[in-house]
N, C-alpha and C. Protein backbone atom coordinates (compact mmCIF):
# COMPACT_ATOMS: atom_id res chain seq x y z
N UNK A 1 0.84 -1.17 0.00
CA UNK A 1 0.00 0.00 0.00
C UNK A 1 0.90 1.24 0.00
N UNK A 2 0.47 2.46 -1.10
CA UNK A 2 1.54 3.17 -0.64
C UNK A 2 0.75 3.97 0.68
N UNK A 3 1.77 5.09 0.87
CA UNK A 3 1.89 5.86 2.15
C UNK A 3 0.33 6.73 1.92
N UNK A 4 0.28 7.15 0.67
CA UNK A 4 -0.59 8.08 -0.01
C UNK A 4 -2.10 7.56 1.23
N UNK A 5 -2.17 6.57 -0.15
CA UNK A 5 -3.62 5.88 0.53
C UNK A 5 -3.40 5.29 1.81
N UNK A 6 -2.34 5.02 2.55
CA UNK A 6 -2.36 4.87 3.97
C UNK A 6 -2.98 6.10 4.77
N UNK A 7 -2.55 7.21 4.25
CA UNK A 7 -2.52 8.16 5.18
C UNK A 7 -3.92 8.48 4.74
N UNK A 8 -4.79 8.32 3.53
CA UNK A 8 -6.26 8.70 3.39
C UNK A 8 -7.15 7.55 4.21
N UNK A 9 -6.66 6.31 4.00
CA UNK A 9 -7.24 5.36 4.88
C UNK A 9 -7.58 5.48 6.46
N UNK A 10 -6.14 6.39 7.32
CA UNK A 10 -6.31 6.42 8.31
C UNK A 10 -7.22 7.91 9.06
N UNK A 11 -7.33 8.61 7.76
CA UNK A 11 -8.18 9.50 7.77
C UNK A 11 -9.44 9.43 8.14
N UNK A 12 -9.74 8.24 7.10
CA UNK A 12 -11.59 7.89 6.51
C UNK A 12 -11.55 7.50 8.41
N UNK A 13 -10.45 6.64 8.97
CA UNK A 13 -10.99 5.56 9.62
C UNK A 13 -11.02 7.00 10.88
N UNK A 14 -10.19 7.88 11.38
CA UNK A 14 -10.54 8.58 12.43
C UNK A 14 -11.51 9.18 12.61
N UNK A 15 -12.13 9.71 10.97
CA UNK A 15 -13.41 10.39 11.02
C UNK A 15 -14.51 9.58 11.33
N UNK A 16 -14.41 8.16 11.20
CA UNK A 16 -15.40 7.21 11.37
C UNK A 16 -15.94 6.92 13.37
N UNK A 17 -14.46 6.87 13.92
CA UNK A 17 -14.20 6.64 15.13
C UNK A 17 -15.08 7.99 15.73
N UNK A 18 -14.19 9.10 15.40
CA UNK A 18 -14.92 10.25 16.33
C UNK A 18 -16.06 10.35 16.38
N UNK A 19 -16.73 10.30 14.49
CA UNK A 19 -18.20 10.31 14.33
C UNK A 19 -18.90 9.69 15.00
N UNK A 20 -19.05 8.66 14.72
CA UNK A 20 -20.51 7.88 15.07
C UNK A 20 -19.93 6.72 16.20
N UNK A 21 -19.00 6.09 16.13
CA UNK A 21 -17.90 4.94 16.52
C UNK A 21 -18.12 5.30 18.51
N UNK A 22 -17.42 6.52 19.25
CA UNK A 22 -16.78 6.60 20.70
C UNK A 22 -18.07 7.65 20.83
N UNK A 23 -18.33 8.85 19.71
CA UNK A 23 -19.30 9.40 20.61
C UNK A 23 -18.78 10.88 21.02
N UNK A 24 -17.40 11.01 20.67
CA UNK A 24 -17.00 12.02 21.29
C UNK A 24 -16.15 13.14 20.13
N UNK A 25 -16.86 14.58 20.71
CA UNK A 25 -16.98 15.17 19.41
C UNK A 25 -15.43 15.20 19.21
N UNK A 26 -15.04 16.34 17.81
CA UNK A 26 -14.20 17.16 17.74
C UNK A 26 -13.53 17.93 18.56
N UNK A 27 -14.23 18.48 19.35
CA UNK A 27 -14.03 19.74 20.28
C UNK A 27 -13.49 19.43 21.41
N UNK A 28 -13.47 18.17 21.99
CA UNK A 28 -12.74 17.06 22.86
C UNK A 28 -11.65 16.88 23.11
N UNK A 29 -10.53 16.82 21.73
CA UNK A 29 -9.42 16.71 21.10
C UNK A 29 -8.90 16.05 21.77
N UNK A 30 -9.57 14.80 21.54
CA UNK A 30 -8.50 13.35 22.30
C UNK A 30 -7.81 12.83 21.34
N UNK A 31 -7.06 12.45 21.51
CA UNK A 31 -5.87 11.72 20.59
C UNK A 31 -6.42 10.25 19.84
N UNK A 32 -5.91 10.37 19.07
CA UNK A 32 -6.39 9.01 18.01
C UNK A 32 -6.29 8.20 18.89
N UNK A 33 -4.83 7.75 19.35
CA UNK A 33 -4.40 6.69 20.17
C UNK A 33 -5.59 6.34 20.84
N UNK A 34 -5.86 7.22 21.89
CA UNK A 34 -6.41 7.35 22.98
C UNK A 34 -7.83 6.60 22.62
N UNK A 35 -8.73 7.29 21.53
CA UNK A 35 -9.56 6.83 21.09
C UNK A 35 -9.44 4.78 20.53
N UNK A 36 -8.56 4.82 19.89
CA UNK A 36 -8.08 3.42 19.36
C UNK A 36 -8.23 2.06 20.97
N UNK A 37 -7.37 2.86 21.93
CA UNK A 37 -7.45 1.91 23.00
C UNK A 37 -9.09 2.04 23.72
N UNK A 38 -9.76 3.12 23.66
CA UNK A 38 -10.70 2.86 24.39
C UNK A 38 -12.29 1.98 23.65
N UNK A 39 -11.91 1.87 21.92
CA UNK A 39 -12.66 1.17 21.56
C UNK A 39 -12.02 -0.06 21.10
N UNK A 40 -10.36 -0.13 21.87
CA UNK A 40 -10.21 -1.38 21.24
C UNK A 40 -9.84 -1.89 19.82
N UNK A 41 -9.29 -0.99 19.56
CA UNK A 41 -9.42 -1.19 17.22
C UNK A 41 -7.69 -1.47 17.52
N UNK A 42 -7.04 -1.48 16.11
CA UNK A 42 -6.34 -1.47 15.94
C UNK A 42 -6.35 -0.66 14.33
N UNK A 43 -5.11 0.07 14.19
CA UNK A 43 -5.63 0.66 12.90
C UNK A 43 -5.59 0.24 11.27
N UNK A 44 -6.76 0.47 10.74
CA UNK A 44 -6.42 -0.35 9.85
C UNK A 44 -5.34 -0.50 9.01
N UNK A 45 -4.70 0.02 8.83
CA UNK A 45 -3.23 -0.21 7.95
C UNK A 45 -2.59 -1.19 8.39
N UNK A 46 -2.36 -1.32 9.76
CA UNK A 46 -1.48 -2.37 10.23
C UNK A 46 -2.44 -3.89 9.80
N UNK A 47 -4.04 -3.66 9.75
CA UNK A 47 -4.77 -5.06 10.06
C UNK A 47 -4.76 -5.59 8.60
N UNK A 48 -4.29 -4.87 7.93
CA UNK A 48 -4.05 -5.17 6.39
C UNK A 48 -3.21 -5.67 5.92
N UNK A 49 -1.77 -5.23 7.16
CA UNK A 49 -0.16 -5.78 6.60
C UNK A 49 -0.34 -6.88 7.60
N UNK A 50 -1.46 -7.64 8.22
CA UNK A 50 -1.36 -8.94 9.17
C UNK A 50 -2.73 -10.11 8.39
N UNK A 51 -3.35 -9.22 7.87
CA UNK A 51 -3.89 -10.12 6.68
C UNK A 51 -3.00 -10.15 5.73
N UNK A 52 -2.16 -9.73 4.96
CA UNK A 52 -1.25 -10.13 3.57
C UNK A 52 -0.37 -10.85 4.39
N UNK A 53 -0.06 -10.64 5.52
CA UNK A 53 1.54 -11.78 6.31
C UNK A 53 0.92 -13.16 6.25
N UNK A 54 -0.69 -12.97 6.78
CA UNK A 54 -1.50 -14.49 7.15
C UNK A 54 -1.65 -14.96 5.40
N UNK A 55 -1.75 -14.25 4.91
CA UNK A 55 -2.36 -15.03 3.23
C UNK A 55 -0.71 -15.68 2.79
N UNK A 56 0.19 -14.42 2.39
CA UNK A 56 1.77 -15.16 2.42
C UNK A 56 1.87 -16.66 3.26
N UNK A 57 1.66 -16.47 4.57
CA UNK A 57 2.10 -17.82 5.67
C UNK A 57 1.29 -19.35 5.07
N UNK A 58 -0.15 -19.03 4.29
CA UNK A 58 -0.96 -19.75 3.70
C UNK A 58 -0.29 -20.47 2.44
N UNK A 59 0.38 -19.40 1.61
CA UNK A 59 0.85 -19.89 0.35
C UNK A 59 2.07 -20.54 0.47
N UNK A 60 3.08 -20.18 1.45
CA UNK A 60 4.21 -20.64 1.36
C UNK A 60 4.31 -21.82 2.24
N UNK A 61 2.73 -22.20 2.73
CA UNK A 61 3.04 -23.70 3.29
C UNK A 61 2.48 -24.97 2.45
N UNK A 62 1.98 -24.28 1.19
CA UNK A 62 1.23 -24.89 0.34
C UNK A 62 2.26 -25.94 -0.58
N UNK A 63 1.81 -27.23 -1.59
CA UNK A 63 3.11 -27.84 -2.43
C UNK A 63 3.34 -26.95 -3.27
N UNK A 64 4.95 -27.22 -3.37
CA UNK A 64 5.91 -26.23 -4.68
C UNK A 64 5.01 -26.29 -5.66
N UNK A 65 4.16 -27.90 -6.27
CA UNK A 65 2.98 -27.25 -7.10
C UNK A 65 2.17 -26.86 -7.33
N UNK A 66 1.73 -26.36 -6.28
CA UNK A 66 0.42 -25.74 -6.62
C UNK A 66 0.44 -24.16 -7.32
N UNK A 67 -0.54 -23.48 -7.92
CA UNK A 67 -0.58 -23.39 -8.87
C UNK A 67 -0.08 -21.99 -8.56
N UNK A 68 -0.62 -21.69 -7.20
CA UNK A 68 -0.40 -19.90 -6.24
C UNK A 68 0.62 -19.88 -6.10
N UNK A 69 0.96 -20.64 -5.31
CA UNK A 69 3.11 -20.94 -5.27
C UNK A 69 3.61 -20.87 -6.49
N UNK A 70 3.51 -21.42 -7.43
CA UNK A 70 4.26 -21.07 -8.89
C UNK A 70 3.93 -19.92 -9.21
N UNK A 71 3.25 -19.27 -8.99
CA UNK A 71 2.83 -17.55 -9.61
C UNK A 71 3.27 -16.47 -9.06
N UNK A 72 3.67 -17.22 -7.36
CA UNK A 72 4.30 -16.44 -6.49
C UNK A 72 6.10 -15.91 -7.12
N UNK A 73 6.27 -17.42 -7.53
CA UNK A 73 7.95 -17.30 -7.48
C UNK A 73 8.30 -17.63 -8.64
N UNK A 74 7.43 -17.41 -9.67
CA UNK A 74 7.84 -17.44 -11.31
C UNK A 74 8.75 -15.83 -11.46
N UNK A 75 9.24 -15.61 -12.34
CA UNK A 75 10.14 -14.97 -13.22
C UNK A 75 9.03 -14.79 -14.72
N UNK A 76 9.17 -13.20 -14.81
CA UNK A 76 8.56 -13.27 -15.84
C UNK A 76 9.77 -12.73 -17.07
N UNK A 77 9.80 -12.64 -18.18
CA UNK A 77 10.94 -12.44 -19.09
C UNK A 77 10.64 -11.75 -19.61
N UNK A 78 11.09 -10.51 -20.31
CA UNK A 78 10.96 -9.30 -21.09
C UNK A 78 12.02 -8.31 -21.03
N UNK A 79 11.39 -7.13 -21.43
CA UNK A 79 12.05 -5.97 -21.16
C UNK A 79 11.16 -5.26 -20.29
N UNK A 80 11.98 -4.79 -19.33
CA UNK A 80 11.18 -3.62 -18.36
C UNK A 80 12.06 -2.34 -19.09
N UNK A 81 10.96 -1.26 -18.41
CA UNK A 81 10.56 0.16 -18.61
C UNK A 81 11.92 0.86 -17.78
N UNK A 82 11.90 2.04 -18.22
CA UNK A 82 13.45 2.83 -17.72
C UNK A 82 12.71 3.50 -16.46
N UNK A 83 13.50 3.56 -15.50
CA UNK A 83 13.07 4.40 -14.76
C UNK A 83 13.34 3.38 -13.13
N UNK A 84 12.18 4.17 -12.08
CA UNK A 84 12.40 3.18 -10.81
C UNK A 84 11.06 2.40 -11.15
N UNK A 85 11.20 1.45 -10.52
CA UNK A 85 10.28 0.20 -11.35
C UNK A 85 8.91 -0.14 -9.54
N UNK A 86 8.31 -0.18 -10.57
CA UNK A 86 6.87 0.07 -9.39
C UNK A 86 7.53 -1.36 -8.19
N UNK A 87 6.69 -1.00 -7.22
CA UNK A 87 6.48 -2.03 -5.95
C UNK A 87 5.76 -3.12 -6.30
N UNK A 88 6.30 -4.73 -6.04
CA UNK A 88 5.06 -4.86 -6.00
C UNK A 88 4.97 -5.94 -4.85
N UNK A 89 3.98 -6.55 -4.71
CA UNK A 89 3.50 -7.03 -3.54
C UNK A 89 4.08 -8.01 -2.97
N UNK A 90 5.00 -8.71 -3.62
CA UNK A 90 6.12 -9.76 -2.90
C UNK A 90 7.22 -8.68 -2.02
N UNK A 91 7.55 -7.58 -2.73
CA UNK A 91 8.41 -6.67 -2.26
C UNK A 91 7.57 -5.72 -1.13
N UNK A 92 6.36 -5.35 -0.80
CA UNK A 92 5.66 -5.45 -0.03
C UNK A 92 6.18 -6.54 1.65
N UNK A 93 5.63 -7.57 1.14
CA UNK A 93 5.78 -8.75 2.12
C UNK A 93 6.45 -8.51 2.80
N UNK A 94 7.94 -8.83 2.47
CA UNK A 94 9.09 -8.70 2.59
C UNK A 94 9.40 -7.55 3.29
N UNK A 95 9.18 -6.49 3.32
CA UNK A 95 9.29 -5.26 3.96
C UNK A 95 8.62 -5.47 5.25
N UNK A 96 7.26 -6.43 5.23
CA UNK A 96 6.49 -6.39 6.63
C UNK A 96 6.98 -7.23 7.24
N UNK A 97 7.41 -8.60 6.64
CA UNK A 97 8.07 -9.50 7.37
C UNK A 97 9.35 -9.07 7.94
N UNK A 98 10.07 -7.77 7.48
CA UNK A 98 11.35 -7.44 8.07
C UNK A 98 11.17 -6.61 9.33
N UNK A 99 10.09 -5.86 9.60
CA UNK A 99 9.49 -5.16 10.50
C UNK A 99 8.81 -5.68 11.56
């Protein structure tokens, strides 16, 4: 995920919390945190990089043949594009699993 839509995600989700979620206005100015522990959430960005760790932990216990595992760790052949070359979701993983 990039940072972009992380940081709109955690937006949608505080406006959701204050709104309708704890009850407690704007004008309050309690801290996200604060709010997070007293209803208990966790935020979603993180519950997203622990669903892709759990789906990864799924595939990589699966046989070398099956069909997700080969798609995982195939090589594709061509020419790539000049420049810095997009993210993608194995390189993802890997970043959460290092964290």
């Amino acid at each position: 995920m990039k940072a972009e839509q992380e940081m709109w995600m955690n937006r949608i989700e505080m406006n959701t919390i204050t709104g309708w979620m704890s009850g407690i206005k704007l004008t309050e100015r309690k801290r996200s945190q604060e709010l997070r522990e007293l209803l208990g959430l966790e935020p979603a960005s993180l519950m997203i990089k622990k669903s892709w760790l759990r789906w990864f932990g799924h595939v990589e216990h699966k046989d070398d043949t099956d069909w997700v595992k080969r798609c995982m760790t195939m090589k594709i052949e061509g020419i790539r594009k000049r420049g810095r070359q997009k993210k993608i979701r194995w390189d993802s993983i890997y970043d959460d699993v290092e964290s």
